[in-house]
PDB file of N, CA and C in Angstrom:
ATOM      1  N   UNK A   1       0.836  -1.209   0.000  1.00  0.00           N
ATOM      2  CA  UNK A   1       0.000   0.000   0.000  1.00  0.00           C
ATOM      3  C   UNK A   1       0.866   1.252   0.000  1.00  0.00           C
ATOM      4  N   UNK A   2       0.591   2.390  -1.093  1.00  0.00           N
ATOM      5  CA  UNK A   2       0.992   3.438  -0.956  1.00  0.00           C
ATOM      6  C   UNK A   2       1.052   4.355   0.089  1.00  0.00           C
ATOM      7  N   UNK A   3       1.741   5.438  -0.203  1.00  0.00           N
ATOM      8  CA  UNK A   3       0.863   6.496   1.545  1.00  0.00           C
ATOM      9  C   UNK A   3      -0.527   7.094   0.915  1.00  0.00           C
ATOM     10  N   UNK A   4      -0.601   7.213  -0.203  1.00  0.00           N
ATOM     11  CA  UNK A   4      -2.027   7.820  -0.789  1.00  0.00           C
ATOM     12  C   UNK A   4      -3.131   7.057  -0.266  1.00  0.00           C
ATOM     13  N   UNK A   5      -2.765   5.660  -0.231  1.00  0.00           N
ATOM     14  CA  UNK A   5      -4.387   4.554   0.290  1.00  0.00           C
ATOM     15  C   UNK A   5      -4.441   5.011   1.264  1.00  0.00           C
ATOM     16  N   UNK A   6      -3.662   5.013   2.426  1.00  0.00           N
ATOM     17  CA  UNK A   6      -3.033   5.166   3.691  1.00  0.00           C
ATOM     18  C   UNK A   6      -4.010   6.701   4.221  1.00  0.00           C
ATOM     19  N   UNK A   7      -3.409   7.669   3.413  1.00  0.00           N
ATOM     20  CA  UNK A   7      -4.493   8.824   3.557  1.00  0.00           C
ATOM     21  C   UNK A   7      -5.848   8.667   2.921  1.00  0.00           C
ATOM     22  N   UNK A   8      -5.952   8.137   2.331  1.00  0.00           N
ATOM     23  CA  UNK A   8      -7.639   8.016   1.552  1.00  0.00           C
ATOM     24  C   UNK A   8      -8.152   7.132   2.683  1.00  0.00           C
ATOM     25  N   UNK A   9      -7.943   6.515   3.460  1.00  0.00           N
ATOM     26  CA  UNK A   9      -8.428   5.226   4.450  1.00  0.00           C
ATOM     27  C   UNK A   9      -8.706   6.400   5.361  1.00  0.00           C
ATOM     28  N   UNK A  10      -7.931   6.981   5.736  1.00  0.00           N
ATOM     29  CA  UNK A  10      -7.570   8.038   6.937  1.00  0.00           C
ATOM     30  C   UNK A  10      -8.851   8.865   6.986  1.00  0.00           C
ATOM     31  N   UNK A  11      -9.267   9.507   5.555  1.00  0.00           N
ATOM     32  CA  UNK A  11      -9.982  11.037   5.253  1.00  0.00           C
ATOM     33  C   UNK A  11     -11.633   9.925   4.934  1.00  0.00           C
ATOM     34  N   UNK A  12     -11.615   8.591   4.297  1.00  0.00           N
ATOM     35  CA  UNK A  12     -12.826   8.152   4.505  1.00  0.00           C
ATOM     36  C   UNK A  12     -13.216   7.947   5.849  1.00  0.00           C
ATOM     37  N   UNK A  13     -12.035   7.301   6.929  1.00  0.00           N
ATOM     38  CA  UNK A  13     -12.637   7.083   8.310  1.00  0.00           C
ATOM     39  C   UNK A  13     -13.057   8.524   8.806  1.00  0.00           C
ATOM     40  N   UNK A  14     -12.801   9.427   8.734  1.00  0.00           N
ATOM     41  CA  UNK A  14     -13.080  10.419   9.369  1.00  0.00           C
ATOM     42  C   UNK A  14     -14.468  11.642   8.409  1.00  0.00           C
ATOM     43  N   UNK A  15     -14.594  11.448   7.165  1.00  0.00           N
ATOM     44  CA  UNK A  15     -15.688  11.581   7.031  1.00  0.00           C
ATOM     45  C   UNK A  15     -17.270  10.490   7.305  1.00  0.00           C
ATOM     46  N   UNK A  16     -16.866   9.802   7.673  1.00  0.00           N
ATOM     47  CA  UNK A  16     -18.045   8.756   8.466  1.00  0.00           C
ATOM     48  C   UNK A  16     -17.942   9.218   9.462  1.00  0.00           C
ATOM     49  N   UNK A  17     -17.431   9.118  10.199  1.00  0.00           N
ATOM     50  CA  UNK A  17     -17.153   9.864  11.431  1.00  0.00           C
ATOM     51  C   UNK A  17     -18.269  11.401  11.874  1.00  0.00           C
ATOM     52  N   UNK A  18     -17.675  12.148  10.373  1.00  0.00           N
ATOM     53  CA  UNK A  18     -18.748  13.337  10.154  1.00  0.00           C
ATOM     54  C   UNK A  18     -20.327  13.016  10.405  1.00  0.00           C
ATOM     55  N   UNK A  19     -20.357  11.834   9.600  1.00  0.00           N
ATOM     56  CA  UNK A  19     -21.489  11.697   8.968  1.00  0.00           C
ATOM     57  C   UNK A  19     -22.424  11.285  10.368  1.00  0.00           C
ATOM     58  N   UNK A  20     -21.946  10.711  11.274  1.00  0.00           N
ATOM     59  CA  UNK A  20     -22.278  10.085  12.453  1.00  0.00           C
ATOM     60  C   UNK A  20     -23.264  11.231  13.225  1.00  0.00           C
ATOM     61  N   UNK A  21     -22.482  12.572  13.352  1.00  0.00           N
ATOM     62  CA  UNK A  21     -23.056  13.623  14.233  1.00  0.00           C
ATOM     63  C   UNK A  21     -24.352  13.782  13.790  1.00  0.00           C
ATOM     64  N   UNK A  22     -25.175  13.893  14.425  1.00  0.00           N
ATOM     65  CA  UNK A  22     -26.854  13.828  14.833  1.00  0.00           C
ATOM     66  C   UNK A  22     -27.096  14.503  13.173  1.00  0.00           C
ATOM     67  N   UNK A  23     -26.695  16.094  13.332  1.00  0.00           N
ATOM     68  CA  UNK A  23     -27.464  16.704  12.121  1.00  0.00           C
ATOM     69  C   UNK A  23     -27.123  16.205  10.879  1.00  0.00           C
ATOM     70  N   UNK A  24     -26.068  15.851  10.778  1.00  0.00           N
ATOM     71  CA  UNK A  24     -25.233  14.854   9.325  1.00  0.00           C
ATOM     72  C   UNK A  24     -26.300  13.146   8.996  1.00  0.00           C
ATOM     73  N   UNK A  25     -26.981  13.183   9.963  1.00  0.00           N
ATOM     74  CA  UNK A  25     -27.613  11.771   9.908  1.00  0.00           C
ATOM     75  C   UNK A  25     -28.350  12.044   8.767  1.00  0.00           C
ATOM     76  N   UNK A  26     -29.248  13.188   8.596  1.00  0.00           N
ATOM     77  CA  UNK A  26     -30.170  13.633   7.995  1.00  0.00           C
ATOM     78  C   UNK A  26     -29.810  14.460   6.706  1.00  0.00           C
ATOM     79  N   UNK A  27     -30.753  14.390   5.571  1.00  0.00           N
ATOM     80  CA  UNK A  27     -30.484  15.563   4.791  1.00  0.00           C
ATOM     81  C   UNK A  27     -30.916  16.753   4.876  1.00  0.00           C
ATOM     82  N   UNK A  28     -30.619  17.309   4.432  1.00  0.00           N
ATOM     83  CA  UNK A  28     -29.979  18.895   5.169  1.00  0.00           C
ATOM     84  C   UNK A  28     -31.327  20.063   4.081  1.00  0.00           C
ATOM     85  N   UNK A  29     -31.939  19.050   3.389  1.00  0.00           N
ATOM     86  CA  UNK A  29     -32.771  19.556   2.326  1.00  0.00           C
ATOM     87  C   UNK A  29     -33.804  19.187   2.648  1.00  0.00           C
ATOM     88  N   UNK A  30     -34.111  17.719   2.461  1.00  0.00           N
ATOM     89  CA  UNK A  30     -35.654  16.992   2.787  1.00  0.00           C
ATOM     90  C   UNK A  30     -35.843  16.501   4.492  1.00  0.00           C
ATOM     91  N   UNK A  31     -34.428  16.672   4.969  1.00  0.00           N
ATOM     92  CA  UNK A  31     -35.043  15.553   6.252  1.00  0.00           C
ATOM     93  C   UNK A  31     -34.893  13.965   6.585  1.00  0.00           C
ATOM     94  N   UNK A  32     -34.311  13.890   5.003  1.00  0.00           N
ATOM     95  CA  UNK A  32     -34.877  12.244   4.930  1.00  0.00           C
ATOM     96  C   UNK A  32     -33.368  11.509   6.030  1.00  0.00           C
ATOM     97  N   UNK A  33     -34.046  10.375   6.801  1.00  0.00           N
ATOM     98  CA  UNK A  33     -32.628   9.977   6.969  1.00  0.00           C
ATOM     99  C   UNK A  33     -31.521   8.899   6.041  1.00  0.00           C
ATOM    100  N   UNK A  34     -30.030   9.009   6.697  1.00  0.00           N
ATOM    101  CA  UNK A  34     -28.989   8.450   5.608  1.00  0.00           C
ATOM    102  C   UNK A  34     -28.473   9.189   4.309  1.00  0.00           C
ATOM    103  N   UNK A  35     -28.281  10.228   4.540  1.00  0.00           N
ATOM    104  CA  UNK A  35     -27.247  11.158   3.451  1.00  0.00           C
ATOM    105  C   UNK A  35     -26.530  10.276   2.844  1.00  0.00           C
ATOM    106  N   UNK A  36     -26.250  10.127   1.273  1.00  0.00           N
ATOM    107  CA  UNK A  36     -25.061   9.439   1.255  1.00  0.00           C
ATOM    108  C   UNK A  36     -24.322  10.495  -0.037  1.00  0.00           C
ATOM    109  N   UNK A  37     -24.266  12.035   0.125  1.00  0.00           N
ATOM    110  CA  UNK A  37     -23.844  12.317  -1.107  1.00  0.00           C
ATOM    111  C   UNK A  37     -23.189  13.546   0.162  1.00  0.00           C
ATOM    112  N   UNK A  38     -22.344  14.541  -0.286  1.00  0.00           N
ATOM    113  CA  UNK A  38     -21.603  15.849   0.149  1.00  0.00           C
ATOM    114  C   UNK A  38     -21.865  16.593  -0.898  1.00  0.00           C
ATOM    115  N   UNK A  39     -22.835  17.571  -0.879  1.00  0.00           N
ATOM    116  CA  UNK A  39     -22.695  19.031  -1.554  1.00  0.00           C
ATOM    117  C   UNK A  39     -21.429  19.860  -0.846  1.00  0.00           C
ATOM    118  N   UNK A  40     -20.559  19.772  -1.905  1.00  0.00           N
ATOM    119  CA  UNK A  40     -19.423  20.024  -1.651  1.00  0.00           C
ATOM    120  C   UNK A  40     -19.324  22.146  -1.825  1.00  0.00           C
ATOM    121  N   UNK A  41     -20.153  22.591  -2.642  1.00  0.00           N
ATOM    122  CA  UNK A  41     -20.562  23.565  -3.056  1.00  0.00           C
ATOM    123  C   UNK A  41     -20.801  24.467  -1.570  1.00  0.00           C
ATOM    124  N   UNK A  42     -21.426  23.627  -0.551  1.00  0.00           N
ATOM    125  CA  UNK A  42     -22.213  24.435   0.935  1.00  0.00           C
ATOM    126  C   UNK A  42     -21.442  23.339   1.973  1.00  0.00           C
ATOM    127  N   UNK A  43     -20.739  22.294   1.595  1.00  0.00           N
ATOM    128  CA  UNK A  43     -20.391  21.121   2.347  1.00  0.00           C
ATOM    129  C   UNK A  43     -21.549  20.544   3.462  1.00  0.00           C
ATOM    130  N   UNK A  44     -22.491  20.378   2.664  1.00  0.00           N
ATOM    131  CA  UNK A  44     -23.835  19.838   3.112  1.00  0.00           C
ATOM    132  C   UNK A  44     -24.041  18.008   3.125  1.00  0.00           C
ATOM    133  N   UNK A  45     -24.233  17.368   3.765  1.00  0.00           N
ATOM    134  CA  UNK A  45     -24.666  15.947   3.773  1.00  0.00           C
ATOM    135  C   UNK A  45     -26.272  16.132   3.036  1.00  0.00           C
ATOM    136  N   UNK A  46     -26.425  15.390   2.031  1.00  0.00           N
ATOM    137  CA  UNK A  46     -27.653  15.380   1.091  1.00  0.00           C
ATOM    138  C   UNK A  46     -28.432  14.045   0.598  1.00  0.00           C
ATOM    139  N   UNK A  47     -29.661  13.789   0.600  1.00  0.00           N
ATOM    140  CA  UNK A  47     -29.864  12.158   0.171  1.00  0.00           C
ATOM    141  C   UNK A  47     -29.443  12.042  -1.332  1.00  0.00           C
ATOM    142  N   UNK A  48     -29.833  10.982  -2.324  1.00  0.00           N
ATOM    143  CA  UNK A  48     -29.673  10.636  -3.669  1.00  0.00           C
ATOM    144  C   UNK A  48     -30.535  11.976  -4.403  1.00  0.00           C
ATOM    145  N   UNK A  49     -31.718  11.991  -3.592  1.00  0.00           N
ATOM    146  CA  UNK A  49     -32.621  12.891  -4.869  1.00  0.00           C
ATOM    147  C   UNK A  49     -31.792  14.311  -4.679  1.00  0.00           C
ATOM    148  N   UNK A  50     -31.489  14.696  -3.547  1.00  0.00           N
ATOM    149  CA  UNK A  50     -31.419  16.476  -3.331  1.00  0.00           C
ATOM    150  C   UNK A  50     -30.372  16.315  -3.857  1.00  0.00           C
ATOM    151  N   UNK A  51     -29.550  15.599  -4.249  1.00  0.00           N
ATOM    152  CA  UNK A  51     -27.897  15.613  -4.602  1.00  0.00           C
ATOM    153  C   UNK A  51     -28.214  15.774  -6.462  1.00  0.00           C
ATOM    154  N   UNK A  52     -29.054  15.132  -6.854  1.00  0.00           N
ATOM    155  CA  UNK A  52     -29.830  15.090  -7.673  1.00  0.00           C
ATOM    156  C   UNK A  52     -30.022  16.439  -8.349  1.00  0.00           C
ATOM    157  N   UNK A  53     -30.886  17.342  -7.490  1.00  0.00           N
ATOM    158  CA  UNK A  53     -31.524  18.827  -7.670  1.00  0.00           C
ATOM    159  C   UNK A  53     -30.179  19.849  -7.276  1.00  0.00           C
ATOM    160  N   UNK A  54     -28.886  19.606  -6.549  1.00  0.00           N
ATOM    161  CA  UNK A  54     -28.224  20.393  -6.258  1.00  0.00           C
ATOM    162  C   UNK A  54     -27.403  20.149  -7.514  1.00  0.00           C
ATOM    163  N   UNK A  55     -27.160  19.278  -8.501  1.00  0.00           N
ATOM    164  CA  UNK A  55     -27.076  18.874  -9.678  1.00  0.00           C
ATOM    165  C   UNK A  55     -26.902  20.101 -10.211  1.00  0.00           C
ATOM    166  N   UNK A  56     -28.640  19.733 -11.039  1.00  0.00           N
ATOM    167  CA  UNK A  56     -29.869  20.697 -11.633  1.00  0.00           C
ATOM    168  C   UNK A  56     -28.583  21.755 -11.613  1.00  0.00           C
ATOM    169  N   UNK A  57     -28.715  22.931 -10.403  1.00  0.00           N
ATOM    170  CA  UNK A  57     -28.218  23.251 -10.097  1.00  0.00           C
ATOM    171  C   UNK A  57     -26.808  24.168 -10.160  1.00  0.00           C
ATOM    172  N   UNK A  58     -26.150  23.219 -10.889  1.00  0.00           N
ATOM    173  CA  UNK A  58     -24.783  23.155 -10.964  1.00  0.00           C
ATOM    174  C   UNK A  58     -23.722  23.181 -10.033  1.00  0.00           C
ATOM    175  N   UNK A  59     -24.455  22.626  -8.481  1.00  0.00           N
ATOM    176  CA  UNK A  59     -23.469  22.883  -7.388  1.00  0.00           C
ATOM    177  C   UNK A  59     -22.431  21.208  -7.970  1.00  0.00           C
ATOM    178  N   UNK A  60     -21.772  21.504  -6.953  1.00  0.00           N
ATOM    179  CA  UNK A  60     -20.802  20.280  -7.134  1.00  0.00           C
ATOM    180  C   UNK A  60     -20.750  19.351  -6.063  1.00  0.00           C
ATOM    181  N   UNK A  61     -21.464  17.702  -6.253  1.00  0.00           N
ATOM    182  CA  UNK A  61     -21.922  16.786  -5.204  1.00  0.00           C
ATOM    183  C   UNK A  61     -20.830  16.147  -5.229  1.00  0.00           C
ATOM    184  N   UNK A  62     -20.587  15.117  -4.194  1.00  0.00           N
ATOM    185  CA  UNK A  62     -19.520  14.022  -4.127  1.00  0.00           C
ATOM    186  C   UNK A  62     -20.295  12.627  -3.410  1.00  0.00           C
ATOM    187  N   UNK A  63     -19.945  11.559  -3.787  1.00  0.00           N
ATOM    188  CA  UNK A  63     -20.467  10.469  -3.165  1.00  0.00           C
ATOM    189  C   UNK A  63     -19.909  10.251  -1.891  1.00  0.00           C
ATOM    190  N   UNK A  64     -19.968   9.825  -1.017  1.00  0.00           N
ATOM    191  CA  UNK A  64     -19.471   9.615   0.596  1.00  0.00           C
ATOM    192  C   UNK A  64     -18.674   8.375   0.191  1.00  0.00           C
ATOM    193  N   UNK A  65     -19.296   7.547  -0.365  1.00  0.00           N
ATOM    194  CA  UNK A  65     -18.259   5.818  -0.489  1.00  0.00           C
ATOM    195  C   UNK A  65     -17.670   5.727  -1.984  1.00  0.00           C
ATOM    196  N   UNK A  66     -18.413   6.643  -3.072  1.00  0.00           N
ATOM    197  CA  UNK A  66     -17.294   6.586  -4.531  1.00  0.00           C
ATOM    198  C   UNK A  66     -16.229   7.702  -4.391  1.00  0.00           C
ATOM    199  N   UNK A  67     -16.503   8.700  -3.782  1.00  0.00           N
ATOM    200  CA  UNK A  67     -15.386   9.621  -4.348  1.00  0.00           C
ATOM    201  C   UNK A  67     -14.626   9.767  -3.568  1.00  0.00           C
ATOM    202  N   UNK A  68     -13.281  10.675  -4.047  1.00  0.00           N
ATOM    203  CA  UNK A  68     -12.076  10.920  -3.187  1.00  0.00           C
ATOM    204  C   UNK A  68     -12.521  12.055  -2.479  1.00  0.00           C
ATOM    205  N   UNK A  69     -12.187  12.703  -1.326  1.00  0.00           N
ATOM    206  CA  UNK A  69     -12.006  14.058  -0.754  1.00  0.00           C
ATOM    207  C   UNK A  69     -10.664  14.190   0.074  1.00  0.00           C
ATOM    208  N   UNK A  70     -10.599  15.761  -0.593  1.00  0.00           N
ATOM    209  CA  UNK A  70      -8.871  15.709  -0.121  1.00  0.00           C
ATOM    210  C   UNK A  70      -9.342  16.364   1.258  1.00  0.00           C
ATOM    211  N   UNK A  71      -7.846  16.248   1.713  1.00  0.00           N
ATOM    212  CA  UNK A  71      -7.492  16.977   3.476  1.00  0.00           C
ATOM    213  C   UNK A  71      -8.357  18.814   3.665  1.00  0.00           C
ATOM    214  N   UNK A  72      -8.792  19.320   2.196  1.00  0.00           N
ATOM    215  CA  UNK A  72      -9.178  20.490   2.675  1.00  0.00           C
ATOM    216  C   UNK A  72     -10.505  20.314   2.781  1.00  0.00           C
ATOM    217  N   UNK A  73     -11.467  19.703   1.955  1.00  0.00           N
ATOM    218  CA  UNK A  73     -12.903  19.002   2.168  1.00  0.00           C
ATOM    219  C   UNK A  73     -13.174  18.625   3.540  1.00  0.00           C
ATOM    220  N   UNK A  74     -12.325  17.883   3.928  1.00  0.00           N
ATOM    221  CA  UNK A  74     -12.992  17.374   5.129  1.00  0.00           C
ATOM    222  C   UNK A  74     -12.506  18.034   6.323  1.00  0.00           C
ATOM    223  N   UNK A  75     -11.752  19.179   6.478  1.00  0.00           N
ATOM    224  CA  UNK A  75     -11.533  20.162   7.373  1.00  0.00           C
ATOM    225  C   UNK A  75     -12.502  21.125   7.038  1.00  0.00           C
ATOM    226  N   UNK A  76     -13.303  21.790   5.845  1.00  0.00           N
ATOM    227  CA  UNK A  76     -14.137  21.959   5.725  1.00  0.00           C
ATOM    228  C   UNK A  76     -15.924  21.622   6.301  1.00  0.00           C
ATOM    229  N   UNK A  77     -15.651  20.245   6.238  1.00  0.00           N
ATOM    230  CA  UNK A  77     -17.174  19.683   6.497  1.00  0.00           C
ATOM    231  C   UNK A  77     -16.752  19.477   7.730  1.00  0.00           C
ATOM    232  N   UNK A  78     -15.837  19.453   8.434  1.00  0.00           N
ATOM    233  CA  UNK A  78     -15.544  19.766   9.934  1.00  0.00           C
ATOM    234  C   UNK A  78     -15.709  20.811  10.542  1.00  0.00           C
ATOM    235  N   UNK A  79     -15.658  21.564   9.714  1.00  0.00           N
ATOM    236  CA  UNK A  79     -16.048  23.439  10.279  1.00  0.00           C
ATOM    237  C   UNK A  79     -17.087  23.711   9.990  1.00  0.00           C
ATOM    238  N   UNK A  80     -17.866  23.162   8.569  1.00  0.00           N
ATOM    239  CA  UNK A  80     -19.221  23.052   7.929  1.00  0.00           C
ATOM    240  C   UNK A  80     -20.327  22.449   8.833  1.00  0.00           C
ATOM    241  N   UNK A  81     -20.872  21.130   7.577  1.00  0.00           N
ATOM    242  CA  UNK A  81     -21.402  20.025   8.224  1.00  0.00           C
ATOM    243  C   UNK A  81     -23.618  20.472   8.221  1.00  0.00           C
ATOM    244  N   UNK A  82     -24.157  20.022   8.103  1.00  0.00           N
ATOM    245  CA  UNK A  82     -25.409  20.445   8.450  1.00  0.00           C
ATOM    246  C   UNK A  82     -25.854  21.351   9.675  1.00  0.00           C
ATOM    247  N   UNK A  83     -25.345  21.002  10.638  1.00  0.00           N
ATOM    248  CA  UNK A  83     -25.939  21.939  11.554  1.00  0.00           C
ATOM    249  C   UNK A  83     -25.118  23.542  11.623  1.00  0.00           C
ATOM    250  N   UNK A  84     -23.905  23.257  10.802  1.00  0.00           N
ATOM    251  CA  UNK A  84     -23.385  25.233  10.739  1.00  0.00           C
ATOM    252  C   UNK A  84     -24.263  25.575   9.916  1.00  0.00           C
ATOM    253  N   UNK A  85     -24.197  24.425   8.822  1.00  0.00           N
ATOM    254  CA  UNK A  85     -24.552  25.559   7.464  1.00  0.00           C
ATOM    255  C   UNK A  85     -26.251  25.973   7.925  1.00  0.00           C
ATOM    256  N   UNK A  86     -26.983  25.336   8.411  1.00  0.00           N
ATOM    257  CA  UNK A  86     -28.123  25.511   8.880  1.00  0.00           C
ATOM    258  C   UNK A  86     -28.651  26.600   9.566  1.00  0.00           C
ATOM    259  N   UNK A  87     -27.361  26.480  10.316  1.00  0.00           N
ATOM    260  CA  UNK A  87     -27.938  27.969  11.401  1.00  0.00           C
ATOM    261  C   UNK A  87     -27.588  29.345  10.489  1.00  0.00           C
ATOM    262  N   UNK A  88     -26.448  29.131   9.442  1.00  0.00           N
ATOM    263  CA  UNK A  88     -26.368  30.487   8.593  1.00  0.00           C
ATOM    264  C   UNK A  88     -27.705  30.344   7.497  1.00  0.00           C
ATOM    265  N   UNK A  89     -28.300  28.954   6.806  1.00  0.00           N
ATOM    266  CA  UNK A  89     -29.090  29.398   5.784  1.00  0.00           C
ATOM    267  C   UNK A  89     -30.821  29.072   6.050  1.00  0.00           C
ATOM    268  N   UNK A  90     -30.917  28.598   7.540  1.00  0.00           N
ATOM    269  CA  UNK A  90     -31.679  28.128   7.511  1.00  0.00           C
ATOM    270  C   UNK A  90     -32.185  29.126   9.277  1.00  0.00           C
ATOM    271  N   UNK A  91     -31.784  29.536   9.456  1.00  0.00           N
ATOM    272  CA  UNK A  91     -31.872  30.465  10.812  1.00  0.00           C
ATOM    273  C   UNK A  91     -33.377  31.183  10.720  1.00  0.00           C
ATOM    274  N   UNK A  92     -34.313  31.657   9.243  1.00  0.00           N
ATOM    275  CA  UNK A  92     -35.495  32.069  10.028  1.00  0.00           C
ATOM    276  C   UNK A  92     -36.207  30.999   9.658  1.00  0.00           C
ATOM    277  N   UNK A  93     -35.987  29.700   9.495  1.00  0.00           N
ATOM    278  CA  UNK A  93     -37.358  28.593   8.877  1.00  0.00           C
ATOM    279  C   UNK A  93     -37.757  28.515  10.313  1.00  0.00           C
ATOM    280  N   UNK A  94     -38.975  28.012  10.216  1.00  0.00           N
ATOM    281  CA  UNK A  94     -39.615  27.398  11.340  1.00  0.00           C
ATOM    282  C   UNK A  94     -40.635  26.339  10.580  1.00  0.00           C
ATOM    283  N   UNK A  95     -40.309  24.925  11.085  1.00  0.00           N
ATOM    284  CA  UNK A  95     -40.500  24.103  10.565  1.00  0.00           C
ATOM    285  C   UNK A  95     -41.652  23.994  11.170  1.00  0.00           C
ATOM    286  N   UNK A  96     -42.720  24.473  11.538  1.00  0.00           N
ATOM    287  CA  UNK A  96     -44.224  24.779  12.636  1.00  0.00           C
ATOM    288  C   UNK A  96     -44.792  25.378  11.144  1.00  0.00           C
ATOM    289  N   UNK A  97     -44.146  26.217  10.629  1.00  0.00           N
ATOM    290  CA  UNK A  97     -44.754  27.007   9.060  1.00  0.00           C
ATOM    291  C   UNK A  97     -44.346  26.515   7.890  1.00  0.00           C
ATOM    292  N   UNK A  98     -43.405  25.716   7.723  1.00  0.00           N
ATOM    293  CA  UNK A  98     -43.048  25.328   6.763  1.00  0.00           C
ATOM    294  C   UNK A  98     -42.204  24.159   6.405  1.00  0.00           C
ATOM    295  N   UNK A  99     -42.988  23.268   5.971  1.00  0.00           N
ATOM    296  CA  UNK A  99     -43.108  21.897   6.129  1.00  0.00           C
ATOM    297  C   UNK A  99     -41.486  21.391   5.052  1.00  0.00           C
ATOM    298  N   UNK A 100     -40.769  20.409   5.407  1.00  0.00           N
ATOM    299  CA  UNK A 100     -40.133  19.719   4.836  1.00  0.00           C
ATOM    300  C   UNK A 100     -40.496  19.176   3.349  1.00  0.00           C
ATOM    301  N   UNK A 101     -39.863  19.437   1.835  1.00  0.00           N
ATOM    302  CA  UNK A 101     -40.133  18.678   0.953  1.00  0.00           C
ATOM    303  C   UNK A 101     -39.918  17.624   0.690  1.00  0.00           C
ATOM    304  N   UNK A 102     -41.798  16.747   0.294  1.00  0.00           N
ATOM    305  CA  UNK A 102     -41.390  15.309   0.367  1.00  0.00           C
ATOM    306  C   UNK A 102     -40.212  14.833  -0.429  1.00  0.00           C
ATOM    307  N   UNK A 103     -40.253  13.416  -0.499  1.00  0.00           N
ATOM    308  CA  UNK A 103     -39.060  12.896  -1.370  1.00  0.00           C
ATOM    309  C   UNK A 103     -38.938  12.937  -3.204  1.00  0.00           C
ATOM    310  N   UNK A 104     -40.046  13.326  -3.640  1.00  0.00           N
ATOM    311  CA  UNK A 104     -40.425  14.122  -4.712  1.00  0.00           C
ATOM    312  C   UNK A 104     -39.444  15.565  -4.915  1.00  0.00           C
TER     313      UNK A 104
END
């Protein structure tokens, strides 16, 4: 094994790791639980469909188990993550008024 596997082993254990914390469980769009994509664009945990629409979009998604992420990504989604980016983009929702979009 190279040192590259060595760090790719390293930066996957520790984005699971991410993924573990309560608000990362969830997508950060619908709610749904089990994220398995990174909007790398907001460094958001996202399901298949919203990763989908952040597409659309033109943000830039990453798979959690296909793709690579280097050492600045995941110091990123360490400083990021759903519950920062939330409180900056999501600070006046009130989910009492405005309901989660289904999986549609």
């Amino acid at each position: 094994m190279g040192k590259g596997s060595k760090e790719d082993e390293k930066i996957e254990r520790t984005i699971r790791s991410i993924l573990k914390i309560p608000e990362n469980k969830r997508c950060i769009n619908c709610n749904s639980l089990g994220p398995q994509y990174v909007c790398t664009t907001f460094m958001t945990f996202v399901c298949t469909n919203c990763s989908g629409v952040h597409r659309e979009f033109t943000h830039r998604v990453k798979s959690v188990s296909m793709a690579k992420f280097n050492a600045e990504e995941v110091s990123a989604l360490q400083a990021g993550g759903n519950e920062r980016v939330g409180q900056i983009y999501f600070k006046d929702w009130d989910p009492q008024y405005h309901s989660y979009p289904d999986a549609r």
